[in-house]
C-alpha atoms as a PDB file:
ATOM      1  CA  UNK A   1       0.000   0.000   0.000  1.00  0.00           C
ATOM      2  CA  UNK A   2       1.521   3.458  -0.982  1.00  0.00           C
ATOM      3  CA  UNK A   3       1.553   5.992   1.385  1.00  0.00           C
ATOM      4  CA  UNK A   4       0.196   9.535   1.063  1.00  0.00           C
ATOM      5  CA  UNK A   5       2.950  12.183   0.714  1.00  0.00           C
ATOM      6  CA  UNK A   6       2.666  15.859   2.412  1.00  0.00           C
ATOM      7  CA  UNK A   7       4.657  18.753   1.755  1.00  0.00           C
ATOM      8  CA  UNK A   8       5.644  21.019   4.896  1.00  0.00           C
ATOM      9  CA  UNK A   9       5.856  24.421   4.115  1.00  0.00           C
ATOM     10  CA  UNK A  10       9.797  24.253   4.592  1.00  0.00           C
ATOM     11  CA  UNK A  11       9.775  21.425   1.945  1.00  0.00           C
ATOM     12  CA  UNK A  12       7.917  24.134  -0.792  1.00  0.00           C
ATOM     13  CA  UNK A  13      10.419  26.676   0.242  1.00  0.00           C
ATOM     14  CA  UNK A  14      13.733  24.613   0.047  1.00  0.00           C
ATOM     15  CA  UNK A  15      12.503  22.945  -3.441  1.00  0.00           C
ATOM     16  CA  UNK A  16      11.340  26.509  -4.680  1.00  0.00           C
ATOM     17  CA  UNK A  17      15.357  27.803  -3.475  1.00  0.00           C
ATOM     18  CA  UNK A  18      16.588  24.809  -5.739  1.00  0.00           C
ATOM     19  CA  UNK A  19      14.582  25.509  -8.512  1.00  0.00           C
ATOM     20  CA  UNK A  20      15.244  29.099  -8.982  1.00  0.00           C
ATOM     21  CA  UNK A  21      18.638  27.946  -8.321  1.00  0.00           C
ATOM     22  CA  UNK A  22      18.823  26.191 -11.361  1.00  0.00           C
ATOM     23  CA  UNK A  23      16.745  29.455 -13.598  1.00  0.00           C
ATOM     24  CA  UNK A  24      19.836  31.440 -12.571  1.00  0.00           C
ATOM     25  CA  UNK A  25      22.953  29.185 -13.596  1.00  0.00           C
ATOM     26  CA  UNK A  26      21.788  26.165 -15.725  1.00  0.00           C
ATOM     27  CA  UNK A  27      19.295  25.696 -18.699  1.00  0.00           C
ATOM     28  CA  UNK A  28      15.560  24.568 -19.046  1.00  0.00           C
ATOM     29  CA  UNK A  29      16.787  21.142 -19.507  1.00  0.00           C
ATOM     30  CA  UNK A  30      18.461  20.574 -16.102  1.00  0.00           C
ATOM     31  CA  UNK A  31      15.123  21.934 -14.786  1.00  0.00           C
ATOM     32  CA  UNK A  32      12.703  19.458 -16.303  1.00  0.00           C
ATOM     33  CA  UNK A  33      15.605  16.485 -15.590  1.00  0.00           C
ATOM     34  CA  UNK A  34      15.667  17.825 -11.747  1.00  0.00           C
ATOM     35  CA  UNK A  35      11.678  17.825 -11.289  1.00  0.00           C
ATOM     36  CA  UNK A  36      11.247  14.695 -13.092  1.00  0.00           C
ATOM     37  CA  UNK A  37      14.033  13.044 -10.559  1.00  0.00           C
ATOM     38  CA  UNK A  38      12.385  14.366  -7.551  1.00  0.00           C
ATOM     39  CA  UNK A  39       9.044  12.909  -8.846  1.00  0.00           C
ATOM     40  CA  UNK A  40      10.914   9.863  -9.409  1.00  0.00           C
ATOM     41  CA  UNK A  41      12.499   9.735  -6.147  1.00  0.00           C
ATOM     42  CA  UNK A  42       9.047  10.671  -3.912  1.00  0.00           C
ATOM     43  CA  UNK A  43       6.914   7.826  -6.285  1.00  0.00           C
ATOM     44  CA  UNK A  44       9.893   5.311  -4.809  1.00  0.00           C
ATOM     45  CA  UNK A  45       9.455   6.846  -1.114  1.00  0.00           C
ATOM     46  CA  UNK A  46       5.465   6.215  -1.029  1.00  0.00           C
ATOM     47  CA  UNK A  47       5.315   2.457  -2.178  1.00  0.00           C
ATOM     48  CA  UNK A  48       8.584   1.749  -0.146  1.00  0.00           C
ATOM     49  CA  UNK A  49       9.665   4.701   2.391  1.00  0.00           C
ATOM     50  CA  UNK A  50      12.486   2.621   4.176  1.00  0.00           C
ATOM     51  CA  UNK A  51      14.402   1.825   0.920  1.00  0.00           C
ATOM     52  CA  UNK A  52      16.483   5.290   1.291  1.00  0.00           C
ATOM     53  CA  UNK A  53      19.269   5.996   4.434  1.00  0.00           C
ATOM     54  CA  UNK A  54      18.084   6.486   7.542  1.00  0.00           C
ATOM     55  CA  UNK A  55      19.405  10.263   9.295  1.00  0.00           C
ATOM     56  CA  UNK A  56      20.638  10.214  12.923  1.00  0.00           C
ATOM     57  CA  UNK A  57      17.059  10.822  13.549  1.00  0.00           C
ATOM     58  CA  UNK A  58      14.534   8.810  14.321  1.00  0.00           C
ATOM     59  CA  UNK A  59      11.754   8.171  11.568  1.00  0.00           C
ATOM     60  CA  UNK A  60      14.107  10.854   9.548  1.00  0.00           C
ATOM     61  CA  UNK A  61      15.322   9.669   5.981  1.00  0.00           C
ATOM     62  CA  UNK A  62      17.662  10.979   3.371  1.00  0.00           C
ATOM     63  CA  UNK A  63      16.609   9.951  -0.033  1.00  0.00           C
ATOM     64  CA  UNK A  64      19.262  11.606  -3.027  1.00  0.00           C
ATOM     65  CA  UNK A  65      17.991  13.327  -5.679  1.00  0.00           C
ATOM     66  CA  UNK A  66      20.981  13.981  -7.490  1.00  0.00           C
ATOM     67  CA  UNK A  67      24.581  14.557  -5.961  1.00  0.00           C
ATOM     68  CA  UNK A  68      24.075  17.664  -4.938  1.00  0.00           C
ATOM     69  CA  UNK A  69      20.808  17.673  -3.388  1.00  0.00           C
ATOM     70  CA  UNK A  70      18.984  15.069  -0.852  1.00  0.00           C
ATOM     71  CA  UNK A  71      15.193  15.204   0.233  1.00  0.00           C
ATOM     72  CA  UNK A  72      14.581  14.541   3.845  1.00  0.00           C
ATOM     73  CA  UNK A  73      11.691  13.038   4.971  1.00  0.00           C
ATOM     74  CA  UNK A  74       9.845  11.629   8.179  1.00  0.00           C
ATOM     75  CA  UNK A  75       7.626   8.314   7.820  1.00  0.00           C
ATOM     76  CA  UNK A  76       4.315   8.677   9.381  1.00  0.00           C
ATOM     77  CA  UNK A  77       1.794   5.821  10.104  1.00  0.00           C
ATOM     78  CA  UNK A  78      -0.339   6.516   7.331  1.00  0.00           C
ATOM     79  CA  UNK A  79       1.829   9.869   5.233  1.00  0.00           C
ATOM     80  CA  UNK A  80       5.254  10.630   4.095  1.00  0.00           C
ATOM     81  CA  UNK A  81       6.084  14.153   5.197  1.00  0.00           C
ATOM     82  CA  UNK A  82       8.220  15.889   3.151  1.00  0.00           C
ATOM     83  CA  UNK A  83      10.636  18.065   5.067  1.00  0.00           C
ATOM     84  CA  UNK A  84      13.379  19.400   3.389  1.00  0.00           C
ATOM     85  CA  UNK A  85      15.703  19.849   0.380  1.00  0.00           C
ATOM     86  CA  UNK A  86      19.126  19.882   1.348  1.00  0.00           C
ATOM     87  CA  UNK A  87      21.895  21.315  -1.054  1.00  0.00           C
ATOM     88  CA  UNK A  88      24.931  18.522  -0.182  1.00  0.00           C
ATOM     89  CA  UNK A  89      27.476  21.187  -0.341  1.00  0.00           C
ATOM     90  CA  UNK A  90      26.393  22.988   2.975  1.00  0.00           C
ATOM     91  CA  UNK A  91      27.561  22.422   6.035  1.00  0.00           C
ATOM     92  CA  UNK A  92      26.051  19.312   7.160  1.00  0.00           C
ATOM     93  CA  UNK A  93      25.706  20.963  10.660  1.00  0.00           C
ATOM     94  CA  UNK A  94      22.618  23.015   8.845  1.00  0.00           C
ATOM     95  CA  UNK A  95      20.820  19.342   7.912  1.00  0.00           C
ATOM     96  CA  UNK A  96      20.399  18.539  11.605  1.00  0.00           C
ATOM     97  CA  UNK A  97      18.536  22.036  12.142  1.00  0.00           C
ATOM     98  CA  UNK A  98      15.940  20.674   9.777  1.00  0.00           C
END
């Protein structure tokens, strides 16, 4: 059974900081390839959420979306919440604020 997913609000803003990201420095292409790999990545998380690394939190996972940016997410009884996109080339001491 696939679970529901839910954005949080800081999982719109991170992904919407990515995206125009990518409108400044890369092309239309990279764009599409980068929402069509997170769509890719979240249909994997809601038919099987534990198939991605585990954080140092509990019920936290880290699933990449490419190398330089991972979705975290918690896993919910009955949702997948969405919380975060982290760039990879921050300071991982920023992830654990998340």
């Amino acid at each position: 059974m696939a679970l529901t997913i839910k954005w949080t609000k800081r999982s719109r803003e991170t992904f919407d900081t990515v995206i125009k990201y990518l409108e400044e420095n890369w092309t239309e292409r990279e764009i599409k390839n980068f929402i069509a790999e997170t769509n890719r990545v979240i249909g994997h998380i809601t038919i099987m959420p534990l198939m991605f690394r585990r954080s140092g939190k509990k019920g936290i996972h880290e699933a990449v979306i490419v190398p330089q940016c991972i979705l975290i997410y918690r896993i919910k009884k009955k949702e997948i919440q969405l919380l975060a996109f982290f760039d990879t080339k921050q300071s991982p001491k920023k992830k654990s604020r998340r």
